[in-house]
Protein backbone atom coordinates (compact mmCIF):
# COMPACT_ATOMS: atom_id res chain seq x y z
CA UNK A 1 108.07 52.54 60.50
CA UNK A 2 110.05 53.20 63.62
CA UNK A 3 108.30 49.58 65.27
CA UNK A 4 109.14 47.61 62.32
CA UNK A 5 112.99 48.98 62.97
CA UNK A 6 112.84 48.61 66.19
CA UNK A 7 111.98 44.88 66.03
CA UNK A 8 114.28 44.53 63.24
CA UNK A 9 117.23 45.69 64.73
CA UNK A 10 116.75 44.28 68.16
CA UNK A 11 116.23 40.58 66.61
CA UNK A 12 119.44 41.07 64.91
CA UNK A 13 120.88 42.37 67.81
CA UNK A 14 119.58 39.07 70.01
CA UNK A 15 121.30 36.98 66.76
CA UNK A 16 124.40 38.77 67.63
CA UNK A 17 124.61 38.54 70.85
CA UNK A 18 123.86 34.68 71.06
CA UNK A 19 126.61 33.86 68.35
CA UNK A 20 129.13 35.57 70.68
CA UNK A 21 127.98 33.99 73.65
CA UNK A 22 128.72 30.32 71.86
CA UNK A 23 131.95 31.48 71.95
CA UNK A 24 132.47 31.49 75.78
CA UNK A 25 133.11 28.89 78.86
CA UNK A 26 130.86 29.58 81.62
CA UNK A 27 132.92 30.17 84.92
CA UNK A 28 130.02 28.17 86.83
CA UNK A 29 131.53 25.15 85.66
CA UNK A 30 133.92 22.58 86.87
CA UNK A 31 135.83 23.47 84.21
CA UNK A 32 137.01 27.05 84.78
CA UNK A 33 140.04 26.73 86.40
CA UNK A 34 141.21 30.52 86.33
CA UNK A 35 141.81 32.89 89.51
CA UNK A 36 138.82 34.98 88.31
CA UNK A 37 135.56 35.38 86.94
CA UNK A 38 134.22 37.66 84.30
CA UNK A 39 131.13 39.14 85.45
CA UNK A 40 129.94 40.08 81.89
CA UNK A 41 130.24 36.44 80.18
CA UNK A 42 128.40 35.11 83.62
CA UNK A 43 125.48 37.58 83.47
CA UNK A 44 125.05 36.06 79.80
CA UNK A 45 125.42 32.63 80.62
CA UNK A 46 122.47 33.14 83.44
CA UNK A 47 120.95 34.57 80.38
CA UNK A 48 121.60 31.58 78.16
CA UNK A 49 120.82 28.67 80.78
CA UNK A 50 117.21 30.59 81.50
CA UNK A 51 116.84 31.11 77.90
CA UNK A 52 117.64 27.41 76.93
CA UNK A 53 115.20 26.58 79.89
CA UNK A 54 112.47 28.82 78.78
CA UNK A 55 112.19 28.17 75.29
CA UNK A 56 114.19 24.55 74.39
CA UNK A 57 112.30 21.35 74.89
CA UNK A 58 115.60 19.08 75.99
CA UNK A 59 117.00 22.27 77.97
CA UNK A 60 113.71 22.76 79.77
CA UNK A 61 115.60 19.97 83.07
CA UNK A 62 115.70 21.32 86.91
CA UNK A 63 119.71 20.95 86.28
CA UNK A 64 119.79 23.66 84.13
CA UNK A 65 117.72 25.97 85.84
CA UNK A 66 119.28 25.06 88.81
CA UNK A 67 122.12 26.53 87.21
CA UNK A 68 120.98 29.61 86.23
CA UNK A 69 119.60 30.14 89.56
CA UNK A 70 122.75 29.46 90.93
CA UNK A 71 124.29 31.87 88.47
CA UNK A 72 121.99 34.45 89.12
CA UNK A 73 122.07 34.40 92.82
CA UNK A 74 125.50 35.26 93.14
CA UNK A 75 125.27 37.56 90.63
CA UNK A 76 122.95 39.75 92.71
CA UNK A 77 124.77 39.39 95.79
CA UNK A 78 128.28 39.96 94.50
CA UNK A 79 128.21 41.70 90.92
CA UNK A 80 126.66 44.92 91.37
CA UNK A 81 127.36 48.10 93.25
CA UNK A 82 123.89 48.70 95.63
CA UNK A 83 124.95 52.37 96.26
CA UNK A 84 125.31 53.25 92.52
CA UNK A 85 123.29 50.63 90.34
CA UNK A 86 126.85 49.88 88.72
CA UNK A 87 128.20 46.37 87.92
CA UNK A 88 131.47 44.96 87.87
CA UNK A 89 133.29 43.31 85.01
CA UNK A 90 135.77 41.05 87.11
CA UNK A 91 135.20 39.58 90.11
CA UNK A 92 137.88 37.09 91.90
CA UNK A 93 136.00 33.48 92.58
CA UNK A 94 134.56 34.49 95.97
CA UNK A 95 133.09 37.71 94.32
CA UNK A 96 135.02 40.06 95.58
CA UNK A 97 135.24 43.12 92.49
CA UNK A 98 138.17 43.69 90.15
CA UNK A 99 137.92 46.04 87.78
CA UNK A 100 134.52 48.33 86.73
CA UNK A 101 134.47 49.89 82.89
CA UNK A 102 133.11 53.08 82.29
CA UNK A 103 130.50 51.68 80.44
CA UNK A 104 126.91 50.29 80.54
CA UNK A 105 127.44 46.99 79.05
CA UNK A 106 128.12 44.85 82.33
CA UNK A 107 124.56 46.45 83.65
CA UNK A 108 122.81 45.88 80.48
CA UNK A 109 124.06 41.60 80.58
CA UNK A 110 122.96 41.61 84.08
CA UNK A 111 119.72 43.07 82.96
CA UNK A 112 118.82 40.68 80.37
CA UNK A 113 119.87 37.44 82.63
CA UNK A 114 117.27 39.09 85.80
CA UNK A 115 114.63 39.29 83.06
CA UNK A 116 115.11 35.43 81.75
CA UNK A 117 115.04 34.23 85.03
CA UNK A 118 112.35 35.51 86.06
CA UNK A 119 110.24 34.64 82.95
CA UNK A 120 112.28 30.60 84.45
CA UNK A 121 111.31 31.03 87.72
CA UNK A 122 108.21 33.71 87.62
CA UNK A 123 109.72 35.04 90.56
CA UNK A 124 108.95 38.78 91.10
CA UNK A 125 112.11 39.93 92.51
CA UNK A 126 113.83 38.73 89.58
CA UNK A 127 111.29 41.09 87.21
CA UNK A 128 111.77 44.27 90.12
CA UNK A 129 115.34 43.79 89.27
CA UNK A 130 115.41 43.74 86.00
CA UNK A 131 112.91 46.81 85.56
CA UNK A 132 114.89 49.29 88.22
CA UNK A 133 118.46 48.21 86.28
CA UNK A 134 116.84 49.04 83.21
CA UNK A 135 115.12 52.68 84.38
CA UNK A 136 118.73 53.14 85.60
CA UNK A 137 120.93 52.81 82.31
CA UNK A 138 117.84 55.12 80.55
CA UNK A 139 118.73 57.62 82.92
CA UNK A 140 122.43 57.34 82.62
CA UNK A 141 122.10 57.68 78.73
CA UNK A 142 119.50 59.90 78.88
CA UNK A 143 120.05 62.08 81.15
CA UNK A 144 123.32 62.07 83.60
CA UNK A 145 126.03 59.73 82.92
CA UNK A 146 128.34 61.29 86.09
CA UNK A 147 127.91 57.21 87.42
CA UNK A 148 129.39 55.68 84.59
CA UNK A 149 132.29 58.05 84.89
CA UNK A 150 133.05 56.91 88.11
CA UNK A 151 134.46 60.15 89.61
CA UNK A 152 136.75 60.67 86.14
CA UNK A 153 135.01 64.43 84.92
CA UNK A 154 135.46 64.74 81.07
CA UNK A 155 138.80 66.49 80.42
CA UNK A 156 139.01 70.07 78.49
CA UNK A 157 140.33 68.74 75.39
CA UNK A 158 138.61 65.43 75.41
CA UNK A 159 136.63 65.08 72.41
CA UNK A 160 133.30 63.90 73.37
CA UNK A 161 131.77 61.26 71.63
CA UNK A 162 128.71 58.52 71.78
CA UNK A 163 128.69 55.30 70.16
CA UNK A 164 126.59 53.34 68.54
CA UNK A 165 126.94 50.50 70.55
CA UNK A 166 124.83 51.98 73.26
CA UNK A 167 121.76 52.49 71.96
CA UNK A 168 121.89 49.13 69.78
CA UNK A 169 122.18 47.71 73.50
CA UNK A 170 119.60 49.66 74.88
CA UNK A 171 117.59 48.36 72.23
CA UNK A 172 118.22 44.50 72.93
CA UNK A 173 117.42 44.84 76.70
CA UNK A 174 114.49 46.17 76.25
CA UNK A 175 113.00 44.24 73.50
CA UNK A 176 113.90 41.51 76.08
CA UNK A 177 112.07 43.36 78.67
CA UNK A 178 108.70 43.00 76.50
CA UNK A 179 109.28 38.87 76.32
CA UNK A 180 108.85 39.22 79.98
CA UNK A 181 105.79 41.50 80.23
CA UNK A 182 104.47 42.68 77.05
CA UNK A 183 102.60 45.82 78.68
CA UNK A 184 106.24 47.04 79.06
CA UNK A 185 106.33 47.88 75.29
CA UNK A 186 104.42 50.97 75.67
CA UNK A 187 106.72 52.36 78.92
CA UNK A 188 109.69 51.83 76.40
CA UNK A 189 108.26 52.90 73.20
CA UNK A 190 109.69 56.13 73.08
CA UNK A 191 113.26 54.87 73.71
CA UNK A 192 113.54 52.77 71.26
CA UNK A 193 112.46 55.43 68.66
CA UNK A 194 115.17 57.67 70.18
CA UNK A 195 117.41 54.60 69.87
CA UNK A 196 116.76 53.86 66.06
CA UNK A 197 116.86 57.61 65.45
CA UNK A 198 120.42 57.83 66.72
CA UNK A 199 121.10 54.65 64.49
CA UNK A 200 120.08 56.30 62.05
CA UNK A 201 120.97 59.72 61.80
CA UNK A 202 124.35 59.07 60.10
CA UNK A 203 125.15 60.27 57.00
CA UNK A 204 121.02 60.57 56.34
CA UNK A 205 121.02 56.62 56.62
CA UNK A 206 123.89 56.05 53.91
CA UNK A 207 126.89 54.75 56.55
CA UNK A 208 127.31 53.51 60.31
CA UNK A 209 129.70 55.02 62.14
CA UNK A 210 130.41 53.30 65.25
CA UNK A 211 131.37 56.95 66.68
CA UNK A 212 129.91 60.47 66.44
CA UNK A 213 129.97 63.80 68.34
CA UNK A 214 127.04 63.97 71.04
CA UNK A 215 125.34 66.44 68.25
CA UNK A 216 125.57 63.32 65.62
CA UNK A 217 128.14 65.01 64.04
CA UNK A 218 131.40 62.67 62.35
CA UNK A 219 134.45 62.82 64.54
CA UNK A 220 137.67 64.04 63.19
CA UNK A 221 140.56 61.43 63.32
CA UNK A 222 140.94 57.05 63.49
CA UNK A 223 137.60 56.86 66.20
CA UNK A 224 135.73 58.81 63.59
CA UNK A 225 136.00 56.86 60.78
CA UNK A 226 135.34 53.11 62.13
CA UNK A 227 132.57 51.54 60.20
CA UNK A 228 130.78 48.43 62.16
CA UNK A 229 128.16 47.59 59.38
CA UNK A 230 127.58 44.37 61.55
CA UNK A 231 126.23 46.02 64.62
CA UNK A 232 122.86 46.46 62.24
């Protein structure tokens, strides 16, 4: 049951996630005009260009690999923290950081684009990249999340909560993991079962909350009651 779900859910998480990412101008372009650039959208347009590349006849041109090589280049030299694993969402145009969220969403984008690109380029730094970015966000989730806080300790009357985005996420990247290297399925097995459990653990399967109590228990108040039915 829980690898038919798993499948399920990360497919529809992939649809998702491309629709979005339609949505957006890549900053690698001419085009992009602005002071900045934001180092989410460019992990997933390294994403995009390697995915066009990998799996679209017309896309499958050195320009647009070229591109995503570009992309990704600069996005390992200027986009992540070394010391910490962490990523930043802004960057100014000569990669200097911004501003870094308190959340694993940045890491998990530049995750997925290391994987495509190396399935583009069969380059094995790419795939070393890819698989020590992802061990890291497991063990932030998993097991110590004191990085993502970035020095800001929880507060004593700060109701703790998780959300459901994260394991959704967790999901994606690593059913994108197993397009690179299948064998990888059975080193991530058990996380996606913990990640469908948590999905499903709300109200014995009848609602998604977006929010719930590390315990999976609802959350009293406004971040309690929001309903994303279109994160599944």
């Amino acid at each position: 049951m829980y690898a038919v779900l798993v499948d399920i859910l990360s497919r529809r998480c992939m649809r998702a996630f491309s629709i979005a990412l339609m949505k957006t101008e890549p900053c690698m372009t001419k085009q992009n005009t602005f002071g900045f650039r934001p180092g989410s959208n460019e992990q997933r347009w390294v994403w995009m260009y390697a995915k066009l590349y990998n799996e679209e006849e017309q896309f499958n041109t050195q320009a647009v690999l070229q591109a995503a090589e570009k992309g990704a280049g600069f996005l390992m030299k200027f986009a992540k923290d070394a010391s910490t694993g962490r990523c930043y969402l802004i960057l100014n145009r000569d990669g200097r950081p911004i501003k870094m969220q308190r959340t694993i969403f940045s890491e998990c984008f530049y995750t997925m684009a290391m994987s495509e690109i190396a399935k583009a380029t069969n380059q094995e730094m790419y795939k070393t990249e890819a698989i020590q970015m992802m061990d890291i966000r497991i063990h932030w989730v998993r097991e110590d999340d004191t990085d993502i806080r970035l020095g800001r300790p929880p507060l004593a009357g700060e109701a703790r909560s998780e959300s459901l985005a994260v394991p959704m996420m967790l999901l994606c990247v690593t059913h994108e993991l197993q397009t690179l290297d299948p064998s990888l399925g059975a080193r991530y097995r058990d996380r996606q079962e913990w990640n469908v459990h948590k999905a499903l653990s709300q109200r014995e399967g009848t609602v998604i909350l977006e929010n719930l109590s590390p315990s999976g228990m609802e959350l009293p108040g406004s971040l309690g009651r929001l309903m994303i039915p279109g994160c599944l």
